[in-house]
PDB file of N, CA and C in Angstrom:
ATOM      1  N   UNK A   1      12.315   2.356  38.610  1.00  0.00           N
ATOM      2  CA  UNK A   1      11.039   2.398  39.274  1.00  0.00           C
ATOM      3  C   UNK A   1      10.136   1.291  38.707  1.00  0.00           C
ATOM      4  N   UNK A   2       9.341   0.509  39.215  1.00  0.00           N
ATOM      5  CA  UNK A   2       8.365  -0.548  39.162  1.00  0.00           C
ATOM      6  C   UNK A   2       7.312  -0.112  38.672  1.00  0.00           C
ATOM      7  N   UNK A   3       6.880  -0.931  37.309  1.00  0.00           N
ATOM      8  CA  UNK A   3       5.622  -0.007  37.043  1.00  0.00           C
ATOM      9  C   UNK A   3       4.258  -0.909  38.013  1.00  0.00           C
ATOM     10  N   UNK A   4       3.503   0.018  38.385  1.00  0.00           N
ATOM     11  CA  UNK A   4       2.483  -0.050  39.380  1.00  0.00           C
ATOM     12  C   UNK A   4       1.426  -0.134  38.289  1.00  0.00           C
ATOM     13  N   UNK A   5       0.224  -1.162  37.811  1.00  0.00           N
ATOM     14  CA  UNK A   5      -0.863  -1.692  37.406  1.00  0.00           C
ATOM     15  C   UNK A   5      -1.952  -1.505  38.686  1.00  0.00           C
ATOM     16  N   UNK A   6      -2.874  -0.858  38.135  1.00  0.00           N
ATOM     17  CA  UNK A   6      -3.693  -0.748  39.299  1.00  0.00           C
ATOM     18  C   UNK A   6      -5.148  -0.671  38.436  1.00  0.00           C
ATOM     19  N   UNK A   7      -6.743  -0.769  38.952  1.00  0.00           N
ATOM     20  CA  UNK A   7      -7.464  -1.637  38.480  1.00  0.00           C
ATOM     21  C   UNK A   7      -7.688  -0.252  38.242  1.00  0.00           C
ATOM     22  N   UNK A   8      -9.267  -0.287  36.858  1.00  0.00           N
ATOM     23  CA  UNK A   8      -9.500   0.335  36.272  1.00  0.00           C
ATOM     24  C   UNK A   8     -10.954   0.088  35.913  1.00  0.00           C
ATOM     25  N   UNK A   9     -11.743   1.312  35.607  1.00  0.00           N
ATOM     26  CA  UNK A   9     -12.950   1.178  35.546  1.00  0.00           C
ATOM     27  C   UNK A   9     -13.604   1.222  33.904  1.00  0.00           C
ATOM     28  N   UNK A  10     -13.879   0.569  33.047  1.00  0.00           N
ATOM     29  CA  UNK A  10     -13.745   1.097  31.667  1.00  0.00           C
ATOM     30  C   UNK A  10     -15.345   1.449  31.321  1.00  0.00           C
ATOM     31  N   UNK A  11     -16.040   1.079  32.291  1.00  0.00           N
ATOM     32  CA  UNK A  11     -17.588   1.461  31.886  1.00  0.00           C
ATOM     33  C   UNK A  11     -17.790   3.440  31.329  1.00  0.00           C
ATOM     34  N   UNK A  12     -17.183   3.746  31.083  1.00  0.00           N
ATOM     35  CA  UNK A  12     -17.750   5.392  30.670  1.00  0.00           C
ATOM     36  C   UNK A  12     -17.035   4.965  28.910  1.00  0.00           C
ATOM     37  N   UNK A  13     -16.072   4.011  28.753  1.00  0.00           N
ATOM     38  CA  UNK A  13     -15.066   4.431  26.950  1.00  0.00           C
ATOM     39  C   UNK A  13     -16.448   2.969  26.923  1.00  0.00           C
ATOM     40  N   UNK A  14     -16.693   2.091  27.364  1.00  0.00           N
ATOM     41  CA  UNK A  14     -17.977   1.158  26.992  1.00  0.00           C
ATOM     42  C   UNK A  14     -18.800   1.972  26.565  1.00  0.00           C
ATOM     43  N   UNK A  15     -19.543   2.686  27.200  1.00  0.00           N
ATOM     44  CA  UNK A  15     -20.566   3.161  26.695  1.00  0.00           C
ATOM     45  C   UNK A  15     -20.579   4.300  25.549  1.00  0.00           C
ATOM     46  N   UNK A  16     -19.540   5.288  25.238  1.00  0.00           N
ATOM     47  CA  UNK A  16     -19.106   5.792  24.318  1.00  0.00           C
ATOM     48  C   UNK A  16     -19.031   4.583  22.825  1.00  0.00           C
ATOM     49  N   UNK A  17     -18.113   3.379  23.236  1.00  0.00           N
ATOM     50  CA  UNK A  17     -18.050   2.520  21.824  1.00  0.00           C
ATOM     51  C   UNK A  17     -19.216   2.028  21.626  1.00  0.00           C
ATOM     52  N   UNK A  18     -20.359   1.878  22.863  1.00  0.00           N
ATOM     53  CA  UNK A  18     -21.674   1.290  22.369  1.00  0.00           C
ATOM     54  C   UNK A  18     -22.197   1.987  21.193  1.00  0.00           C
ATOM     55  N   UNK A  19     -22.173   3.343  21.478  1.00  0.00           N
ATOM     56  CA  UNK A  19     -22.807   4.893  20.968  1.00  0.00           C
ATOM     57  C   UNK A  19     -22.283   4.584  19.574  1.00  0.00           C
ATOM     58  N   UNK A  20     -20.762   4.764  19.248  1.00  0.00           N
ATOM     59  CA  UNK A  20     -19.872   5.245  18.271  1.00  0.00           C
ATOM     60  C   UNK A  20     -19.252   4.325  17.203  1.00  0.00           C
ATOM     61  N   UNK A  21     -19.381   3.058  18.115  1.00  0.00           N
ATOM     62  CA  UNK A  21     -18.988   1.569  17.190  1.00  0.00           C
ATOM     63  C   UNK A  21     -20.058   0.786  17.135  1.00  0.00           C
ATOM     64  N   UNK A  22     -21.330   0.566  17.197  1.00  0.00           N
ATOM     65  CA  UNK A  22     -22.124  -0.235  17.753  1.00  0.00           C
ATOM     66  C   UNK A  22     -21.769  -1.440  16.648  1.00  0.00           C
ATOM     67  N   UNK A  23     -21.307  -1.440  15.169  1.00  0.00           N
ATOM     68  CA  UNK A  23     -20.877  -2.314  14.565  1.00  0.00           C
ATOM     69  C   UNK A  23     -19.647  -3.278  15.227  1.00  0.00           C
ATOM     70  N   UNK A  24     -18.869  -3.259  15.760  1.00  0.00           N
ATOM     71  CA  UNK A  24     -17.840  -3.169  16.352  1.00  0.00           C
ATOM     72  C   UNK A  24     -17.878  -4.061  18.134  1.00  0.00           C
ATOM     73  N   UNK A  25     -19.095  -5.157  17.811  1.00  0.00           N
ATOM     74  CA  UNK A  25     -19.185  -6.130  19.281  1.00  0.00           C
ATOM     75  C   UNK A  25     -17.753  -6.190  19.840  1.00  0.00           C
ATOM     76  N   UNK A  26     -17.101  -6.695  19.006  1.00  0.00           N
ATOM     77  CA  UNK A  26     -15.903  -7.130  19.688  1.00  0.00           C
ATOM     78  C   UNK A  26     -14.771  -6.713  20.304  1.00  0.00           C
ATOM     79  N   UNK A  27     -14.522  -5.051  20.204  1.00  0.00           N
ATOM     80  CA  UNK A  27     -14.135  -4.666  20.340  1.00  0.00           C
ATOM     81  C   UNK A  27     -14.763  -3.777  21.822  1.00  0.00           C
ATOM     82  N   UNK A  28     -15.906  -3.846  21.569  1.00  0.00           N
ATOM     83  CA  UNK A  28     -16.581  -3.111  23.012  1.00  0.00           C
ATOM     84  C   UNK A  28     -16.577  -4.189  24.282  1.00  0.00           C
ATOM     85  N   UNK A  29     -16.457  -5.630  23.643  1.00  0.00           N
ATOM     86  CA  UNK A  29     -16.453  -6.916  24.568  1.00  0.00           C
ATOM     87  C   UNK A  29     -15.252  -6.523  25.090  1.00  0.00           C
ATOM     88  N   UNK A  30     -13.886  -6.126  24.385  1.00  0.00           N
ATOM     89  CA  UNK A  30     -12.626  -5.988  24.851  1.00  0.00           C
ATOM     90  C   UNK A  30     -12.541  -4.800  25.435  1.00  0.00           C
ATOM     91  N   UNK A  31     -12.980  -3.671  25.699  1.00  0.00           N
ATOM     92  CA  UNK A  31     -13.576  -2.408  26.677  1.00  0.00           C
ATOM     93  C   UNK A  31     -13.554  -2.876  27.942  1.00  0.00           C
ATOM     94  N   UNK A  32     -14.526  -3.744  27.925  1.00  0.00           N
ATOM     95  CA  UNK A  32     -14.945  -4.041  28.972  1.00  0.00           C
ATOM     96  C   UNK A  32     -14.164  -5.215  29.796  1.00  0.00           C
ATOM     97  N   UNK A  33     -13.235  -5.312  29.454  1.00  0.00           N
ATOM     98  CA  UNK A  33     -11.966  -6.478  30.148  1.00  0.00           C
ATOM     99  C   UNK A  33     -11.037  -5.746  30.538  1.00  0.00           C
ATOM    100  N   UNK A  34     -11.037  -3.966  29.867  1.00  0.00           N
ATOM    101  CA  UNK A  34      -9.769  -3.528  30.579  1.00  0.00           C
ATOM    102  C   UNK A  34      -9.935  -3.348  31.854  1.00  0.00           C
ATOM    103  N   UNK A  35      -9.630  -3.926  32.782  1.00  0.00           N
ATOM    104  CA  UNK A  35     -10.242  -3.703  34.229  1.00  0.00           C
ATOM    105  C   UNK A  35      -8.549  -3.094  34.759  1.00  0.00           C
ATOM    106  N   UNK A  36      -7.566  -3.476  34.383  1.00  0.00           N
ATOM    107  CA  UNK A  36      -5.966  -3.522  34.949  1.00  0.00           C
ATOM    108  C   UNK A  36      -5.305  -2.623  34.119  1.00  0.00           C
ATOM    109  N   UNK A  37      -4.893  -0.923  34.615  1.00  0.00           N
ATOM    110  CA  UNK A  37      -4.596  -0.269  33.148  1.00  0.00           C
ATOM    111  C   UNK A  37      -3.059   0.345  34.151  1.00  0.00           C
ATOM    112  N   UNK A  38      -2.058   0.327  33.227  1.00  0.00           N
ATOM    113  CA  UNK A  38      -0.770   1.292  33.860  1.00  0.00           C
ATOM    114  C   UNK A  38      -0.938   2.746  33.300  1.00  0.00           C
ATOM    115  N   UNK A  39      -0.830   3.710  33.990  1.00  0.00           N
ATOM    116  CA  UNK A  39      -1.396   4.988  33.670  1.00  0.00           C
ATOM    117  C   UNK A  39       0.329   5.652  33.084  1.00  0.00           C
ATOM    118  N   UNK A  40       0.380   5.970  32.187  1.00  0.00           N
ATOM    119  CA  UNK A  40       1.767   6.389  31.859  1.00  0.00           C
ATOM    120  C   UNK A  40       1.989   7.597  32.161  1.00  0.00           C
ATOM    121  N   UNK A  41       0.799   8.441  31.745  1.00  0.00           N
ATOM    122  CA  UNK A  41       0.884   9.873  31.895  1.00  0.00           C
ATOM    123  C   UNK A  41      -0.474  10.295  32.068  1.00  0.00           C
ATOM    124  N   UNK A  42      -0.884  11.254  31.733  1.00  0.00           N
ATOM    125  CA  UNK A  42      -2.544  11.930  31.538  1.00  0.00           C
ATOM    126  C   UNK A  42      -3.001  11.638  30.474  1.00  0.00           C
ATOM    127  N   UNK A  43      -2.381  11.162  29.893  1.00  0.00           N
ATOM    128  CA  UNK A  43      -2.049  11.203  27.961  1.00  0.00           C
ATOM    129  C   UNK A  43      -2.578   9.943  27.380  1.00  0.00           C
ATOM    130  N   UNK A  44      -1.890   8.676  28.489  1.00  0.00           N
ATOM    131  CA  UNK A  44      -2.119   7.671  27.489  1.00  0.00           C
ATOM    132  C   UNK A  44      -2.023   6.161  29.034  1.00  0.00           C
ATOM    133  N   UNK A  45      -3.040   5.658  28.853  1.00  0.00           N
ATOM    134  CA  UNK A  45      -3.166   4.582  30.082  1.00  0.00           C
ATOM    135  C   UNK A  45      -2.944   3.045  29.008  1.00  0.00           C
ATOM    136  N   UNK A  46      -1.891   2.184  29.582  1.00  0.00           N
ATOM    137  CA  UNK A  46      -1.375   0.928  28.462  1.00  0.00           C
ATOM    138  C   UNK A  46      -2.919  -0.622  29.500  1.00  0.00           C
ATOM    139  N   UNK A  47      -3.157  -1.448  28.699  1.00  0.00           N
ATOM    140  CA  UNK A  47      -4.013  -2.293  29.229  1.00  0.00           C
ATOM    141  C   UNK A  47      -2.986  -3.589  28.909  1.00  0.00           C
ATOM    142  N   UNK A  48      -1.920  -3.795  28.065  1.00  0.00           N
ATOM    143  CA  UNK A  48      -1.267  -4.513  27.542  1.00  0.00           C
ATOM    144  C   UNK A  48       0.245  -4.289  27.984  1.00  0.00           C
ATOM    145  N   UNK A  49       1.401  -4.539  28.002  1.00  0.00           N
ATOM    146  CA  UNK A  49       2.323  -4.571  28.579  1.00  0.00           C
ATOM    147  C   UNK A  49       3.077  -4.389  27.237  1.00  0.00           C
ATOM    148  N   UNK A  50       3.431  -2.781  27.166  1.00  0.00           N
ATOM    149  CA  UNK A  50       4.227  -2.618  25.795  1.00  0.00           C
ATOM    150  C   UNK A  50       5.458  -2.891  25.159  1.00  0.00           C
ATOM    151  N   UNK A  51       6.176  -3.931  26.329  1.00  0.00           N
ATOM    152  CA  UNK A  51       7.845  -3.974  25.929  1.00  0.00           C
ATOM    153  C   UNK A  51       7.869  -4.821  24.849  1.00  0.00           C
ATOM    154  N   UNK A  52       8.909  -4.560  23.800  1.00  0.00           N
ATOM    155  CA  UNK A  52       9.260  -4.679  22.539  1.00  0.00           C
ATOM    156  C   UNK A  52       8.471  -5.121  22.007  1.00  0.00           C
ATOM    157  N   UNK A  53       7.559  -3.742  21.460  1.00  0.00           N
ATOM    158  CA  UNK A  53       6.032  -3.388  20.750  1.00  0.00           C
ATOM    159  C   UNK A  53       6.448  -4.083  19.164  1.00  0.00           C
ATOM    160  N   UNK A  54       5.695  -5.250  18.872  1.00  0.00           N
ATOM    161  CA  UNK A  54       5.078  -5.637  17.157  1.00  0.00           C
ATOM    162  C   UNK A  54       6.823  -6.300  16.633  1.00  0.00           C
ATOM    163  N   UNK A  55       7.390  -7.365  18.331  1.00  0.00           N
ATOM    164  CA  UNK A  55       8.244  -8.135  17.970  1.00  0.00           C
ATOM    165  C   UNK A  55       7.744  -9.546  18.327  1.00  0.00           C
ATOM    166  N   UNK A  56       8.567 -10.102  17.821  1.00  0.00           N
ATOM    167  CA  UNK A  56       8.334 -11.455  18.528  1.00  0.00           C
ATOM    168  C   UNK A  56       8.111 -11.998  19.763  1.00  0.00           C
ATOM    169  N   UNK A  57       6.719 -12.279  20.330  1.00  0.00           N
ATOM    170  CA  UNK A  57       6.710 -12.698  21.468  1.00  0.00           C
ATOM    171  C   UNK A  57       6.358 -11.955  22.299  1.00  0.00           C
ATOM    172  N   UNK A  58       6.510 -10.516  21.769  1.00  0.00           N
ATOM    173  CA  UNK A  58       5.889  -9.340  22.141  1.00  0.00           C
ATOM    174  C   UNK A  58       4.553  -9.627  22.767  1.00  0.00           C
ATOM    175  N   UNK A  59       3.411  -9.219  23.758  1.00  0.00           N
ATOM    176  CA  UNK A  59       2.419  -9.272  24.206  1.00  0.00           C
ATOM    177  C   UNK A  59       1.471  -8.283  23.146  1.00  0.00           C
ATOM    178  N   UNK A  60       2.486  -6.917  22.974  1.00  0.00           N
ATOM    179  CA  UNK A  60       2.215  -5.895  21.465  1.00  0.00           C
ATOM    180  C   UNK A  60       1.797  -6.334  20.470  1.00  0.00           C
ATOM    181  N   UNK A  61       1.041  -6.319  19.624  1.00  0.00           N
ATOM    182  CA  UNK A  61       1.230  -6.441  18.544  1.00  0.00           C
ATOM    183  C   UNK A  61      -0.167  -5.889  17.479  1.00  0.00           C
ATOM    184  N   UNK A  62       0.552  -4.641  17.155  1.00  0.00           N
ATOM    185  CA  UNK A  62      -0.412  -3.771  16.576  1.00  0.00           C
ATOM    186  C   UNK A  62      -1.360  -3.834  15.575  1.00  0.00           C
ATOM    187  N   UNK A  63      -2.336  -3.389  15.991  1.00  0.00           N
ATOM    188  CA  UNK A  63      -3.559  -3.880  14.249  1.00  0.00           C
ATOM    189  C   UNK A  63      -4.323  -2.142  13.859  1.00  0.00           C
ATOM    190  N   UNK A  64      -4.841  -1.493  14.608  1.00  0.00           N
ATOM    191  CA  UNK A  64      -5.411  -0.451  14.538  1.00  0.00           C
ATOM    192  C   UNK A  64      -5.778   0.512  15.575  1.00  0.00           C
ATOM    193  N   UNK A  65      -6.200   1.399  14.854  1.00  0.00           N
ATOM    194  CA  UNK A  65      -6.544   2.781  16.211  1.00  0.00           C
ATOM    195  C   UNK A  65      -8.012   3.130  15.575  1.00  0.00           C
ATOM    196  N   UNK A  66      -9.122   3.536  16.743  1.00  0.00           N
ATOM    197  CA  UNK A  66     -10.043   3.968  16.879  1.00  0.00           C
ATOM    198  C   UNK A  66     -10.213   5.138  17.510  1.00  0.00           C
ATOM    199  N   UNK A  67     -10.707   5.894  17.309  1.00  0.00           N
ATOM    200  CA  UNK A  67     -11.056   7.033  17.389  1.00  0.00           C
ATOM    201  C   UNK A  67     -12.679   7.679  17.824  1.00  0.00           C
ATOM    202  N   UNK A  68     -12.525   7.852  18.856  1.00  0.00           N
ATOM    203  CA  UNK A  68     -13.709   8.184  19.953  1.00  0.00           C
ATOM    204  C   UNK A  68     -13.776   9.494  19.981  1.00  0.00           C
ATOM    205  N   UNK A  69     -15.114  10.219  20.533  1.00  0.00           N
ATOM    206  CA  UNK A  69     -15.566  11.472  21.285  1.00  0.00           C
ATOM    207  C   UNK A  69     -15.989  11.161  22.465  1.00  0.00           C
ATOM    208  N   UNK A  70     -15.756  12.344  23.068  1.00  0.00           N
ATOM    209  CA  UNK A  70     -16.519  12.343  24.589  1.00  0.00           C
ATOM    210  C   UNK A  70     -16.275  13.581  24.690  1.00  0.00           C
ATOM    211  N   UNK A  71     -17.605  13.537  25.230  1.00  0.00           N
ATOM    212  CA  UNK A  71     -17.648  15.301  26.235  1.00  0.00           C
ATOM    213  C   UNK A  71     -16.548  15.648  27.356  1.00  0.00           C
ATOM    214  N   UNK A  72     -16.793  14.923  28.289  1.00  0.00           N
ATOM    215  CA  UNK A  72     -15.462  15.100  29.118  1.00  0.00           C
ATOM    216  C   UNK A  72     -14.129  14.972  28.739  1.00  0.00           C
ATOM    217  N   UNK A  73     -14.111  13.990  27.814  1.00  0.00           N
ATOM    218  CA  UNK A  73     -12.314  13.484  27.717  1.00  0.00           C
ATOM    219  C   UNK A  73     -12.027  13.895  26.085  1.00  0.00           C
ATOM    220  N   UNK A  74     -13.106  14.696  25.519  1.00  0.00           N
ATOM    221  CA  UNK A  74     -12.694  15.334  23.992  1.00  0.00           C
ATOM    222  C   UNK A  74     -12.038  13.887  23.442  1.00  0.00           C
ATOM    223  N   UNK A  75     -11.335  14.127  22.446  1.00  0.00           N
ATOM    224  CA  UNK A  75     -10.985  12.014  21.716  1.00  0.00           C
ATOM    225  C   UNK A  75      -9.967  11.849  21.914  1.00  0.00           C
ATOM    226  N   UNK A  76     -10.522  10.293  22.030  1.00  0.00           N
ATOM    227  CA  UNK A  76      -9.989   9.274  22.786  1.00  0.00           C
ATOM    228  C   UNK A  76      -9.383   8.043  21.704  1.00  0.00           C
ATOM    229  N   UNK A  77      -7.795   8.046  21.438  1.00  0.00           N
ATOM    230  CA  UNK A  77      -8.013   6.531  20.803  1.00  0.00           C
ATOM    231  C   UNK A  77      -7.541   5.596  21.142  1.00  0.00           C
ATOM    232  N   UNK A  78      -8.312   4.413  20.742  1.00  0.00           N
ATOM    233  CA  UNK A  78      -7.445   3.399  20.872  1.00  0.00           C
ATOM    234  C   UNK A  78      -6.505   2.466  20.340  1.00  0.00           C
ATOM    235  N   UNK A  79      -6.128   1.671  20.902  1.00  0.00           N
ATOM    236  CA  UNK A  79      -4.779   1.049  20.646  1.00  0.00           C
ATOM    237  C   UNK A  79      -5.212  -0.330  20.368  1.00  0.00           C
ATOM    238  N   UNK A  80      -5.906  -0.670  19.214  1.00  0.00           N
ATOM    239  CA  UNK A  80      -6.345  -1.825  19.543  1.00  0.00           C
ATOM    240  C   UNK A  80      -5.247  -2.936  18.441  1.00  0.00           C
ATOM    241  N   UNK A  81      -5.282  -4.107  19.363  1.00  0.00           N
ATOM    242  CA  UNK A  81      -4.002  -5.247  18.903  1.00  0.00           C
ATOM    243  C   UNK A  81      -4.537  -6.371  18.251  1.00  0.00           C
ATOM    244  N   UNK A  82      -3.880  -7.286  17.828  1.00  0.00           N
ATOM    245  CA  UNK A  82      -4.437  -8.428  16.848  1.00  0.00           C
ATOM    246  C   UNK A  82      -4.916  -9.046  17.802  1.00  0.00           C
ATOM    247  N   UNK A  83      -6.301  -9.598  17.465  1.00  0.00           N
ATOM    248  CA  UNK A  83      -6.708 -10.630  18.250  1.00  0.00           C
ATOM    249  C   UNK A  83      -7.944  -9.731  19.031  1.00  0.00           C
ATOM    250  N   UNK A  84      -7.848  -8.912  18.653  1.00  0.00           N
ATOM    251  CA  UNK A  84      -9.173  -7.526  19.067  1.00  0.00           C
ATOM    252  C   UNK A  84      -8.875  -7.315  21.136  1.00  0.00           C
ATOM    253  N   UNK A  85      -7.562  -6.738  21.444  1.00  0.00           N
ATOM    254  CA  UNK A  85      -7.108  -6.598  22.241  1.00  0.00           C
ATOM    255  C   UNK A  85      -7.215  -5.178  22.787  1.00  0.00           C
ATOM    256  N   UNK A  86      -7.304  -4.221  23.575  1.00  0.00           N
ATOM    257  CA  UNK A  86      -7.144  -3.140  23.630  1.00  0.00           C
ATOM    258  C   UNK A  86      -5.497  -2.795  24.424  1.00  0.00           C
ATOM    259  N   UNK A  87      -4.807  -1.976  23.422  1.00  0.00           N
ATOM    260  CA  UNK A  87      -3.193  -1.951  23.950  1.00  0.00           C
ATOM    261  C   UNK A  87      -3.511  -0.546  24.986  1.00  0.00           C
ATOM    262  N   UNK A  88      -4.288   0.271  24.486  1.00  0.00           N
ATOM    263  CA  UNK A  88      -4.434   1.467  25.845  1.00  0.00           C
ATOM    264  C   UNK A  88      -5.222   2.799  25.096  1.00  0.00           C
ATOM    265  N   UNK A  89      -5.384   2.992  25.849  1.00  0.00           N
ATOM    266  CA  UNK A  89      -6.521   4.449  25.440  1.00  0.00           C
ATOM    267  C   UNK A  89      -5.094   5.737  25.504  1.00  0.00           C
ATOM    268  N   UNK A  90      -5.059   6.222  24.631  1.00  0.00           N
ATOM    269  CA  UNK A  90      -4.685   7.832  24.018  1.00  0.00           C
ATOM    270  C   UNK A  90      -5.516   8.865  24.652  1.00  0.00           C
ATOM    271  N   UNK A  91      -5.159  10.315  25.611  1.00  0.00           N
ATOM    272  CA  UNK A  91      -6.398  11.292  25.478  1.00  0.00           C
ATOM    273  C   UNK A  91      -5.670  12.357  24.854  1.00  0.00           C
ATOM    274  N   UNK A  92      -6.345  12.772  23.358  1.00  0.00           N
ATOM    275  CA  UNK A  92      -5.589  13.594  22.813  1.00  0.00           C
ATOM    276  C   UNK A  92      -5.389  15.133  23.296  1.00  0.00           C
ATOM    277  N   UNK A  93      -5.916  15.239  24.177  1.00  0.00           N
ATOM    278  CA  UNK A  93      -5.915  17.001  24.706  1.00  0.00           C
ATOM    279  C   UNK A  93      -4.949  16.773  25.996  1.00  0.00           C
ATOM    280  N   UNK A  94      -4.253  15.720  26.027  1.00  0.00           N
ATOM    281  CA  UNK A  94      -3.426  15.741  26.873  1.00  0.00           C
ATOM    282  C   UNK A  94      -1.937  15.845  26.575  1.00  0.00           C
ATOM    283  N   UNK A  95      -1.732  15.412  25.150  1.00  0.00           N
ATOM    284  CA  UNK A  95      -0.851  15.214  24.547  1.00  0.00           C
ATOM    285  C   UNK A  95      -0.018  16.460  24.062  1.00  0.00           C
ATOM    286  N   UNK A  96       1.327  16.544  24.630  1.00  0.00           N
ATOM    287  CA  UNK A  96       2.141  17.606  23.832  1.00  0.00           C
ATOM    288  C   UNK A  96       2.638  17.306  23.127  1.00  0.00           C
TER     289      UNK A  96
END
C-alpha cells in the first residue's frame, strides 16, 4: 500500500509550544512548517519520511523528544531531528 501524505494543519501544537517552550524559537518555527504529515495511526503522525531511521542518508536522524500538554490531546511528543526538524508528533493516550 502507498503511503498517502496529506496536508496538515499545525497551528493548535504552535500555539501549545508558544505556551510551553517559549525558550525554544526554533523549534516552534519548525511547528509551523509541518504543513505535510503521514498519519500512521491515532498514535503517532510522521512530518519526515522515517525509512532507515539515524542511518546514513537517512532523512531520520534523531536528536530529541519534547513533551507537551493539551487539554484535548492530553501529551503530545515530539520527534524532533538534527537540524531542529520535527520527525512527528506522538499522542500518548493513543498508544497501546
Amino acid at each position: 500500500m502507498k503511503e498517502k501524505w496529506e496536508t496538515y494543519n499545525p497551528n493548535w501544537v504552535v500555539k501549545i509550544a508558544k505556551k510551553q517552550i517559549p525558550e525554544r524559537p526554533e523549534i516552534i518555527e519548525a511547528l509551523m512548517r509541518c504543513t505535510l504529515g503521514l498519519k500512521q495511526s491515532r498514535a503517532y503522525i510522521y512530518f519526515v519520511d522515517a525509512k532507515n531511521p539515524n542511518q546514513p542518508n537517512s532523512k531520520w536522524q534523531f536528536e530529541e523528544n519534547i513533551t507537551l500538554e493539551d487539554k484535548k490531546n492530553g501529551t503530545v511528543v515530539l520527534d524532533i531531528l538534527k537540524g531542529n526538524k520535527i520527525g512527528g508528533i506522538e499522542f500518548l493516550k493513543f498508544v497501546k
